[in-house]
Protein backbone atom coordinates (compact mmCIF):
# COMPACT_ATOMS: atom_id res chain seq x y z
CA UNK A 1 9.64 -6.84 8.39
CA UNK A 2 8.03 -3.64 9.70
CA UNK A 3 4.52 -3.53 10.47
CA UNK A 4 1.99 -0.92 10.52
CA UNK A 5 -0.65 -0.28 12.68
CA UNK A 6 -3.67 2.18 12.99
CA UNK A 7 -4.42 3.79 16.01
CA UNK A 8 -7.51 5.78 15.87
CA UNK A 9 -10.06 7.50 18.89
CA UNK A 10 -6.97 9.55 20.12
CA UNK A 11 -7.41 12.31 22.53
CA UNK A 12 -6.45 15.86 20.55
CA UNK A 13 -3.87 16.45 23.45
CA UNK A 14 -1.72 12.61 22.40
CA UNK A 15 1.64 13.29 21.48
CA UNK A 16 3.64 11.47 19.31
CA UNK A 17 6.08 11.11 21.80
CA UNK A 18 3.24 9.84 24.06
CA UNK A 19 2.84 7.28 21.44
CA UNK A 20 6.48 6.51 21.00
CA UNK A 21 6.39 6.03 24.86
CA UNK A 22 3.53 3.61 24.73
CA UNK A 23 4.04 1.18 21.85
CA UNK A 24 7.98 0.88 22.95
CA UNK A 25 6.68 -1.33 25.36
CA UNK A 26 5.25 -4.07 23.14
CA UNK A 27 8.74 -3.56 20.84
CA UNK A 28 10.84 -1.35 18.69
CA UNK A 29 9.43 1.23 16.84
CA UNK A 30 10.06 2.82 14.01
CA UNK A 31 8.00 5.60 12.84
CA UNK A 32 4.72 7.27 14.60
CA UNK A 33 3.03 9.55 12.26
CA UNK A 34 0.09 11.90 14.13
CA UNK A 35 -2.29 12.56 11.52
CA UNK A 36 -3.09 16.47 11.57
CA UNK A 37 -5.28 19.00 10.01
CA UNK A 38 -3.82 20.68 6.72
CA UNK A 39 -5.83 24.06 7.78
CA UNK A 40 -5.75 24.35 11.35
CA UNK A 41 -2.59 22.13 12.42
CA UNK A 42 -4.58 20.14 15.12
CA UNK A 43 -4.46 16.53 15.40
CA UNK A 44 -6.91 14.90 13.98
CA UNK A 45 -7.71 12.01 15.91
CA UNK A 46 -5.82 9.10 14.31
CA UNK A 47 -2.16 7.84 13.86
CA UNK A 48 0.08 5.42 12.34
CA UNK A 49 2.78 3.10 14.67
CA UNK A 50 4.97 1.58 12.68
CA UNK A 51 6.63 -1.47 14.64
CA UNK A 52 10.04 -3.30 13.40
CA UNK A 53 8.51 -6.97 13.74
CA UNK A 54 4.69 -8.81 13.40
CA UNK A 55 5.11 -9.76 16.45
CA UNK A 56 5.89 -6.74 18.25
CA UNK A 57 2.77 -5.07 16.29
CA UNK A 58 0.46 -8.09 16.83
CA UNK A 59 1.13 -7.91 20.85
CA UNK A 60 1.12 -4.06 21.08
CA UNK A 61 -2.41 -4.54 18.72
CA UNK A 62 -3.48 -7.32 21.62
CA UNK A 63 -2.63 -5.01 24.60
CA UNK A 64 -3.80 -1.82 23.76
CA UNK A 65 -6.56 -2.46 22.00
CA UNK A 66 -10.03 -0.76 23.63
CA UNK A 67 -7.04 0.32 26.48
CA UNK A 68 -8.28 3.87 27.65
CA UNK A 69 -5.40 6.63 27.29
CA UNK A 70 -6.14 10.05 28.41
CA UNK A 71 -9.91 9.55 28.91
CA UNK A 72 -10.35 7.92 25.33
CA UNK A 73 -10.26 4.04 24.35
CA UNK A 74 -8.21 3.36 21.76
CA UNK A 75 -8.74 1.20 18.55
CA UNK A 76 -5.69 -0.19 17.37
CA UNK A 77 -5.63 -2.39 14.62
CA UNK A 78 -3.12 -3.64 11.52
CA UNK A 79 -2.76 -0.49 8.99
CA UNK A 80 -4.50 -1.27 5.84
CA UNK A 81 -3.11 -0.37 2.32
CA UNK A 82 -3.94 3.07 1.34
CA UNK A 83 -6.65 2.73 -1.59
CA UNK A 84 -6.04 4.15 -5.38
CA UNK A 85 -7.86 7.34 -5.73
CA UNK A 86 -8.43 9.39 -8.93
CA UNK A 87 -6.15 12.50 -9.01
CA UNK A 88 -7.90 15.27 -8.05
CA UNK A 89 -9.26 17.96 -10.94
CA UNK A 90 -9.15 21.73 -9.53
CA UNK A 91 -11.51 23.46 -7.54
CA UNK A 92 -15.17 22.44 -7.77
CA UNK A 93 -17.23 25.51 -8.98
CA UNK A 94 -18.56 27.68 -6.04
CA UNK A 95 -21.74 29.17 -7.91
CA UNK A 96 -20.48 32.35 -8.91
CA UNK A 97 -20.64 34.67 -6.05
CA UNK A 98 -24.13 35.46 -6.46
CA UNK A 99 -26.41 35.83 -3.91
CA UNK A 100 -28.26 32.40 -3.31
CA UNK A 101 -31.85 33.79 -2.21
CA UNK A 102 -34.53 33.45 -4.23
CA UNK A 103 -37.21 36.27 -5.12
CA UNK A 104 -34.94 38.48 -2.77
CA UNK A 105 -34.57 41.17 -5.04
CA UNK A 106 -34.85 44.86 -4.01
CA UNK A 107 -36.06 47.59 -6.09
C-alpha cells in the first residue's frame, strides 16, 4: 500500500526530479508533488513523496530525516490526512476604496 510522506524545509532551488532522485534510494516511488505558489509559481518550501510500500517510506523517513540537502535540513515525516475545511464564501470585503486616514481631509 502506498505511503505518503511530508517533506518540508526544502531549499526554493529542489527539484522534483531532485526528489525523485533521492527517495528512489530508500524504494519505489510513485508520485512527488512540489508544493508551489498559486501567484508567483515558486516553490514553496514543502513536498509530498509518495512511496509504493511502509517500508520503503518508513526507511527513506529514518534516513533522511534532519539530512541536509542543498544547505537546508530536511524534515521528513509520514503525510497526515488533509483536514475538512469549510468551503470558502467569496472575497472578504476590502473597505471600500476609501482612503483609510483619519482627520486627513483637505479643504
Amino acid at each position: 500500500m502506498n505511503t505518503k510522506l511530508f517533506v518540508g524545509n526544502l531549499s526554493f532551488n529542489v527539484t522534483e526530479n531532485d526528489l525523485q532522485d533521492l527517495f528512489a534510494q530508500y524504494g519505489t516511488v510513485v508520485e512527488v508533488n512540489l508544493m508551489l505558489d498559486r501567484m508567483s509559481g515558486r516553490p514553496r518550501g514543502f513536498a509530498f513523496v509518495t512511496m509504493e510500500t511502509k517500508e520503503a517510506a518508513d526507511a527513506a523517513t529514518k534516513a533522511l530525516n534532519g539530512k541536509d540537502l542543498q544547505g537546508r535540513n530536511l524534515t521528513v515525516n509520514e503525510a497526515r490526512p488533509r483536514e475538512e475545511r469549510p468551503p470558502r464564501s467569496g472575497g472578504g470585503g476590502g473597505g471600500g476604496g476609501y482612503g483609510g486616514g483619519r482627520g486627513q481631509r483637505r479643504y
